[in-house]
N, C-alpha and C. Protein backbone atom coordinates (compact mmCIF):
# COMPACT_ATOMS: atom_id res chain seq x y z
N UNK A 1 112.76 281.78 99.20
CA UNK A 1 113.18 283.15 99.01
C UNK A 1 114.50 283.43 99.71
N UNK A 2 114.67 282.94 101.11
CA UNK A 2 116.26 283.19 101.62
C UNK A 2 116.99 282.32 100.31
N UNK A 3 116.68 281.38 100.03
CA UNK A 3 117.90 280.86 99.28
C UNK A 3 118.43 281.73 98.27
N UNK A 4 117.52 282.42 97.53
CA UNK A 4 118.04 283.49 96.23
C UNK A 4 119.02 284.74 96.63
N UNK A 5 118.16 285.14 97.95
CA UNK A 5 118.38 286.34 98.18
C UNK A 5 119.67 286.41 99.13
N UNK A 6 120.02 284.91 100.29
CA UNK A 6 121.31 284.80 99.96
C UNK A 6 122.41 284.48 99.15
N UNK A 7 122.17 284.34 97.89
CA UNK A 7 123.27 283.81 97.14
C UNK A 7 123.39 285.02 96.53
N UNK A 8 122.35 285.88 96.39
CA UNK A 8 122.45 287.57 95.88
C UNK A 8 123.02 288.33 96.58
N UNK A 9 123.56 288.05 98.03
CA UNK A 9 124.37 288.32 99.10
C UNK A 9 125.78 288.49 98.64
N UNK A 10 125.82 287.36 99.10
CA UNK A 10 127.42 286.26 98.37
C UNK A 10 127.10 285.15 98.54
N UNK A 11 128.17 284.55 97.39
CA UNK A 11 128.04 283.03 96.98
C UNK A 11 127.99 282.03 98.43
N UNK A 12 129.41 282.17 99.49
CA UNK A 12 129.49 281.23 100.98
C UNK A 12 127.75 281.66 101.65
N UNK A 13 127.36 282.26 101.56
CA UNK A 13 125.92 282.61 102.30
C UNK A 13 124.98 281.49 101.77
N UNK A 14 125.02 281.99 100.57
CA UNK A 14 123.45 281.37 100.02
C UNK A 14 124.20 279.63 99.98
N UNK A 15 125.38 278.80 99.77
CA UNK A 15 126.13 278.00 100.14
C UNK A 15 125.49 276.87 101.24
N UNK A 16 125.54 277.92 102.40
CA UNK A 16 125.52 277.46 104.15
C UNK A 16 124.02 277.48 104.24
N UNK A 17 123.25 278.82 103.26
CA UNK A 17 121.71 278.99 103.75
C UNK A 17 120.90 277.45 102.85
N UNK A 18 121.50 277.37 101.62
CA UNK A 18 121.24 275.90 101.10
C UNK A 18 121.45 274.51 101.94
N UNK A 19 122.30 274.30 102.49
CA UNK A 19 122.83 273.32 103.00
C UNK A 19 121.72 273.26 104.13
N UNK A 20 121.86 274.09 105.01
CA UNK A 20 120.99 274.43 106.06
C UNK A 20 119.28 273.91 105.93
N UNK A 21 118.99 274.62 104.84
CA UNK A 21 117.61 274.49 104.19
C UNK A 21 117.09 272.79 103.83
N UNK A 22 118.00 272.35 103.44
CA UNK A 22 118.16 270.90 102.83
C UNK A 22 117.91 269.63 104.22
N UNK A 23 118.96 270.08 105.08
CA UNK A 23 119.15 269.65 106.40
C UNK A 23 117.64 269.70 107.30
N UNK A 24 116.95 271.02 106.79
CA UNK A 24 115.87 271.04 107.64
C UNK A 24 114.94 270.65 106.83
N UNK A 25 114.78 270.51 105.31
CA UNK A 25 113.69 270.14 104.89
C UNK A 25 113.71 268.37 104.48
N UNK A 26 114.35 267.89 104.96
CA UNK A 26 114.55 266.50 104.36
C UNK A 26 113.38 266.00 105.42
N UNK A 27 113.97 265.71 106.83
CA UNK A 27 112.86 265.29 108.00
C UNK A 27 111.98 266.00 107.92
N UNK A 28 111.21 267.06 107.26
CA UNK A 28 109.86 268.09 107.50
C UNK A 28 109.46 267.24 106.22
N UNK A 29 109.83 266.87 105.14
CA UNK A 29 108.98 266.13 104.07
C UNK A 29 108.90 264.88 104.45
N UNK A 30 109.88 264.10 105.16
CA UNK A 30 109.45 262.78 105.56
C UNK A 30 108.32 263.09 106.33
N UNK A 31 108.39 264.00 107.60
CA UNK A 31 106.73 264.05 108.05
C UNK A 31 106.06 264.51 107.79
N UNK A 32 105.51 265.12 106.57
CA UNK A 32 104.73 265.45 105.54
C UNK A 32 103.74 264.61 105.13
N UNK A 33 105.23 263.62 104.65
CA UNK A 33 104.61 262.52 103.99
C UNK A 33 103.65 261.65 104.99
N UNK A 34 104.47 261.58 106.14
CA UNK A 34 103.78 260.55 107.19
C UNK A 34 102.56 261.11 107.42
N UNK A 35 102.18 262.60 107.73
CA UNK A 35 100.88 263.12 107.91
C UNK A 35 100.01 262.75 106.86
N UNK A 36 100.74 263.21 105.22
CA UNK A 36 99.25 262.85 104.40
C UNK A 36 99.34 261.36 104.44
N UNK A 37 99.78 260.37 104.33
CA UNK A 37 99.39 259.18 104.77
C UNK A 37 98.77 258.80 105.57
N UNK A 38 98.99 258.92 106.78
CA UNK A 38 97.52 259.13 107.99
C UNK A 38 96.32 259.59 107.38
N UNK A 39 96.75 260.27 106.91
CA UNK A 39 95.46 261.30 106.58
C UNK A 39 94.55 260.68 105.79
N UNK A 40 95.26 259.39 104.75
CA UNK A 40 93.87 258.72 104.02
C UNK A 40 94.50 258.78 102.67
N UNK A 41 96.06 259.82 102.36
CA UNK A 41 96.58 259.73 101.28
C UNK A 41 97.19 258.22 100.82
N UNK A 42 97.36 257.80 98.92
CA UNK A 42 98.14 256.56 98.99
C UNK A 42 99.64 257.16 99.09
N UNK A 43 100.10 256.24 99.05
CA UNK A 43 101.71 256.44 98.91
C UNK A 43 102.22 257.41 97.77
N UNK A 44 101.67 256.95 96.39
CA UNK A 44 101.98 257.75 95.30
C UNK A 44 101.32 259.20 95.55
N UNK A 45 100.19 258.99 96.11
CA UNK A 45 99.51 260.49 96.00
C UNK A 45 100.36 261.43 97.00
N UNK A 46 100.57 260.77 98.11
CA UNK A 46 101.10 261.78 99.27
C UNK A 46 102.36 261.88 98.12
N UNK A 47 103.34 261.08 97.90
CA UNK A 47 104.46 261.33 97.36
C UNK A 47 104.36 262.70 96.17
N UNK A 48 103.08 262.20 95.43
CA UNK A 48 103.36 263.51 94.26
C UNK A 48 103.01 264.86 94.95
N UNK A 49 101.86 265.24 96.32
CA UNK A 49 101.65 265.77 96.69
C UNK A 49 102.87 266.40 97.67
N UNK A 50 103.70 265.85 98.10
CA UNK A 50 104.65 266.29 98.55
C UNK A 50 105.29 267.09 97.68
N UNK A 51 105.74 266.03 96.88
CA UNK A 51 106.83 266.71 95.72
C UNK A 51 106.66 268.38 94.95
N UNK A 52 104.96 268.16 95.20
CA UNK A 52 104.35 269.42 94.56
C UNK A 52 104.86 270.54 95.73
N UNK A 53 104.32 270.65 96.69
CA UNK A 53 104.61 271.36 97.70
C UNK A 53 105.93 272.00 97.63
N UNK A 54 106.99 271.01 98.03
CA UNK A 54 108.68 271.25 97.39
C UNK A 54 109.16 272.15 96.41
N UNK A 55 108.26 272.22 95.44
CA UNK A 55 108.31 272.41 94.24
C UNK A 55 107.85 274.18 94.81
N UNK A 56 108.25 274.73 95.43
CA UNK A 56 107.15 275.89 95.81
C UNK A 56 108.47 276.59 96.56
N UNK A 57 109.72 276.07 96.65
CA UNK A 57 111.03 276.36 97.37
C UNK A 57 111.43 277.00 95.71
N UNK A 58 111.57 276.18 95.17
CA UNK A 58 112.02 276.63 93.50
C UNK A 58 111.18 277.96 93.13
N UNK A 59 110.08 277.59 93.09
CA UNK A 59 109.28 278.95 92.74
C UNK A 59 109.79 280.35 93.57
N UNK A 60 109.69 279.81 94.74
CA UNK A 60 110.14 281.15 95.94
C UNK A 60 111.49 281.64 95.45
N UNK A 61 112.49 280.95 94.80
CA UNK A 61 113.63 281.38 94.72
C UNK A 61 113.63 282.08 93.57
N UNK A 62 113.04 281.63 92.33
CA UNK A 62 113.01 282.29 90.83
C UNK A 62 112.25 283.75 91.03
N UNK A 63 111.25 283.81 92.27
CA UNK A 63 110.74 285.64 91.93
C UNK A 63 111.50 285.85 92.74
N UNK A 64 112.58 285.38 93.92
CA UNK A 64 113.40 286.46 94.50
C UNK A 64 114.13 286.93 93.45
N UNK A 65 114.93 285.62 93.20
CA UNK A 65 115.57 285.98 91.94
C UNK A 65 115.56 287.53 90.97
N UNK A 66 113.97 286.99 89.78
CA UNK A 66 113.83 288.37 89.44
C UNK A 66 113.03 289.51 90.47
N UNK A 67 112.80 289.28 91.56
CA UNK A 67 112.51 290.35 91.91
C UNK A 67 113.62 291.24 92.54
N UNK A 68 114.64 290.96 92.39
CA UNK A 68 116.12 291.61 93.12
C UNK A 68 116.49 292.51 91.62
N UNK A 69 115.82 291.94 90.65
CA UNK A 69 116.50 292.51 89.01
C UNK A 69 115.62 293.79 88.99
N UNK A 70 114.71 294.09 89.96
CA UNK A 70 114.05 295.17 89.64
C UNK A 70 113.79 295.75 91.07
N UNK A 71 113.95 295.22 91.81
CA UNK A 71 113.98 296.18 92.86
C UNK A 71 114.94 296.19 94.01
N UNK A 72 115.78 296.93 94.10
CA UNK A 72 117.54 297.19 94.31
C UNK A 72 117.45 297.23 95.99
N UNK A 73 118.33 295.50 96.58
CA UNK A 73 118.37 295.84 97.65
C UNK A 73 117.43 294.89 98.57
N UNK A 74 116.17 294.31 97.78
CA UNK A 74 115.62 293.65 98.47
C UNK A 74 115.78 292.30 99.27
N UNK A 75 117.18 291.95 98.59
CA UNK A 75 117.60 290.54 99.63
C UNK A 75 118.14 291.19 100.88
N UNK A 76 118.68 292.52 101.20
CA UNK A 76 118.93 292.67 102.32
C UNK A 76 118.00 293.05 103.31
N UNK A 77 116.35 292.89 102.63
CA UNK A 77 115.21 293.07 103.66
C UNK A 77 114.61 291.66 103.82
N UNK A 78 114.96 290.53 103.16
CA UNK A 78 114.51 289.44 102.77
C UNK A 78 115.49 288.51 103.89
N UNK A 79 116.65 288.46 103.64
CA UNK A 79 117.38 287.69 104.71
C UNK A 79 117.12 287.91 106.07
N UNK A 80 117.48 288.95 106.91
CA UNK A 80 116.71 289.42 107.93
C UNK A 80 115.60 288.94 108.43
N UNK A 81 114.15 289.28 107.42
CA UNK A 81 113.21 289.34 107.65
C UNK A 81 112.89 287.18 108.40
N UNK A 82 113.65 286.78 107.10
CA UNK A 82 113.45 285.32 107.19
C UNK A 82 114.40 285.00 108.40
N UNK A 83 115.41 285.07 108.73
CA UNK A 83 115.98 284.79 110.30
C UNK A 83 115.30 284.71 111.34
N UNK A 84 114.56 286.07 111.18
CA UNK A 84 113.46 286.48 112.49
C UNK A 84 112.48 285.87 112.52
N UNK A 85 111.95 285.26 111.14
CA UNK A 85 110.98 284.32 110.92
C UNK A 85 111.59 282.86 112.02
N UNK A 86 112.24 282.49 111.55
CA UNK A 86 113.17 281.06 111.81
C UNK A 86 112.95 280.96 113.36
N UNK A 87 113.94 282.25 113.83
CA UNK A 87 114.08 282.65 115.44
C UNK A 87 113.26 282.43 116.28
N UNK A 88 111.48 282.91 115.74
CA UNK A 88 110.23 283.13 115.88
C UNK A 88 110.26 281.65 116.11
N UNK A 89 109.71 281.01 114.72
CA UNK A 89 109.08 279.33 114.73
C UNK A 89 110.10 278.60 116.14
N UNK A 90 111.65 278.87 116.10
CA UNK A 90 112.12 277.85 117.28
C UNK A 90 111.98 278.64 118.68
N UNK A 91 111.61 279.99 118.85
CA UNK A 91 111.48 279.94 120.11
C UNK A 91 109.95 279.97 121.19
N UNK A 92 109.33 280.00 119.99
CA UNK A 92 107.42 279.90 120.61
C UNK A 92 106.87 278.28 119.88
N UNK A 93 107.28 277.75 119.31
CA UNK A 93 106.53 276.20 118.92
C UNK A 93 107.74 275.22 118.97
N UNK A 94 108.99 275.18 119.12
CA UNK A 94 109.78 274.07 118.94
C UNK A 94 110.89 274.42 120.56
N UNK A 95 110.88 275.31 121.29
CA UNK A 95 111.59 275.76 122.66
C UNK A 95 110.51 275.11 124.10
N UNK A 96 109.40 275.27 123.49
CA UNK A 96 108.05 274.47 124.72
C UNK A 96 107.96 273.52 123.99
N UNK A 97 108.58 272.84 122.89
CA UNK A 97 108.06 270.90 122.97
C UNK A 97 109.60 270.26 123.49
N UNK A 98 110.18 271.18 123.52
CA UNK A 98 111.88 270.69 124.02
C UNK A 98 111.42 270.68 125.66
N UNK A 99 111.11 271.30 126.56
CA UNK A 99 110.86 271.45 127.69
C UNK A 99 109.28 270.38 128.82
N UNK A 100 108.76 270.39 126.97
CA UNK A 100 107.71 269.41 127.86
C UNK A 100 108.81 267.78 128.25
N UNK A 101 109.33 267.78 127.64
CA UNK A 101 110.15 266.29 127.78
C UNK A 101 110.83 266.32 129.38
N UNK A 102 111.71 266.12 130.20
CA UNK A 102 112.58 265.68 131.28
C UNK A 102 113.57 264.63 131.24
N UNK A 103 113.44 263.98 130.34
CA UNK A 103 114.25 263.01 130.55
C UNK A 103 116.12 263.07 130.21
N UNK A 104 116.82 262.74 130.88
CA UNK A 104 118.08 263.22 130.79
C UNK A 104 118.85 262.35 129.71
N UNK A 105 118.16 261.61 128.97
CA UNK A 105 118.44 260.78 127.48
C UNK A 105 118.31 262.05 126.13
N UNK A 106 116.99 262.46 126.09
CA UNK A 106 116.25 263.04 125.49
C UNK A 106 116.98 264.38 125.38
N UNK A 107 117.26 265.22 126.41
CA UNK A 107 117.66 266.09 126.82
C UNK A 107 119.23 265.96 126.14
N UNK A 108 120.05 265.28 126.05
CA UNK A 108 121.41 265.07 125.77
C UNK A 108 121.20 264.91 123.91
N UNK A 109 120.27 263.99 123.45
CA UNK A 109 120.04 263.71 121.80
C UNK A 109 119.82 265.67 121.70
N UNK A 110 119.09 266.17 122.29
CA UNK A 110 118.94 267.55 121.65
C UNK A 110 119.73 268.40 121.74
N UNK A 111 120.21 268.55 122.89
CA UNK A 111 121.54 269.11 123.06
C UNK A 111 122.84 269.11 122.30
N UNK A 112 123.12 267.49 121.84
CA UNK A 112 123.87 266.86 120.96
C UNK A 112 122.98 267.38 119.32
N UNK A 113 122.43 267.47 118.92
CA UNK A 113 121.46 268.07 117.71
C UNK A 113 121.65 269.59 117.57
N UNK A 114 121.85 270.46 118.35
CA UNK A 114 121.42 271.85 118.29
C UNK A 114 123.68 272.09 118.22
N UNK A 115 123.82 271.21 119.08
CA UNK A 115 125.90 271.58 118.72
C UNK A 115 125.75 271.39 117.41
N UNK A 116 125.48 270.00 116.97
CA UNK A 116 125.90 269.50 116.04
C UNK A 116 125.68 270.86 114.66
N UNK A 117 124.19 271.16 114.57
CA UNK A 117 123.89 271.90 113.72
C UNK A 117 124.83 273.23 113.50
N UNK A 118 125.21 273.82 115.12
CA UNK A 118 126.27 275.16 115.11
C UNK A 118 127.28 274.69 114.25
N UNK A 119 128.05 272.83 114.82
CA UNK A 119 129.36 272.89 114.26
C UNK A 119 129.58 272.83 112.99
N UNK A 120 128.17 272.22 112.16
CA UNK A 120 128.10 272.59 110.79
C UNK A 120 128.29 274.36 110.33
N UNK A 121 127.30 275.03 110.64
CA UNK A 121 127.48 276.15 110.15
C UNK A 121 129.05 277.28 110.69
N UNK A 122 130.01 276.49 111.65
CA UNK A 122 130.88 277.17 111.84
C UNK A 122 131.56 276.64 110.81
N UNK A 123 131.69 274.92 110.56
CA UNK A 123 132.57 274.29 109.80
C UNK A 123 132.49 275.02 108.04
N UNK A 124 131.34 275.40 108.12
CA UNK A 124 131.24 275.97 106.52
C UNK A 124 131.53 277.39 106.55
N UNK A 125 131.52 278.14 107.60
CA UNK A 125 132.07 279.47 107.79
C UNK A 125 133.85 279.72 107.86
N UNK A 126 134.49 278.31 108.50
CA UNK A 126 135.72 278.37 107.90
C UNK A 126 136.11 277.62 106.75
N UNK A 127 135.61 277.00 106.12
CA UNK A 127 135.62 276.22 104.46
C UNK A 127 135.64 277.21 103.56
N UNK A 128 134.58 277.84 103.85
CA UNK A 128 134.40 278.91 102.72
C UNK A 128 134.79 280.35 103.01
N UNK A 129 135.86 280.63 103.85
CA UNK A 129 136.53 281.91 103.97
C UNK A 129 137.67 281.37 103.55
């Protein structure tokens, strides 16, 4: 749903919110996959079962889509809403598994991960102005 409802924004938004999205969902389906495999799935099954799942980003985007054709305004309650979502998930489940760690290796890969990600979204904020 952010993806529609930023590109119903402007085009550089929904752009950076794609890119972004892609970036974070590539490693969340590889461990997807790795979970239903554990889990007792085969390869093909976790794979189509994944794929299905995925397939649920497309859907989310086609009723933002038409749901912006009929009700005026709603990507600007939709973007928001999903930030705060985002904000939420990294600062109560992914801010305490960063902290259980200590190690000053570990500590530098994340550090180096969380720039890296800013210098993307600055690098596409001056590309696309």
């Amino acid at each position: 749903m952010i993806i529609a409802a930023s590109f119903i924004l402007s085009y550089d938004l929904g752009f950076a919110t794609t890119l972004a999205v892609i970036f974070h969902e590539i490693p969340q389906e590889i461990g997807d996959f790795g979970v239903l495999i554990y889990g007792g799935f085969g390869k093909r099954k976790a794979l189509m079962y994944n794929f299905v799942s995925a397939l649920t980003a497309v859907a989310g985007s086609l009723v933002t889509y038409y749901l912006a054709l009929y009700i005026q305004g709603v990507e600007k309650f939709l973007v928001p809403f999903a930030a705060g979502g985002f904000i939420y998930i990294a600062a109560t489940d992914l801010m305490p598994e960063l902290h259980k760690r200590n190690q000053a290796k570990e500590s530098l890969i994340q550090l180096v991960a969380i720039l890296t990600g800013i210098g993307l979204m600055s690098a596409f904020k001056i590309l696309l102005s």
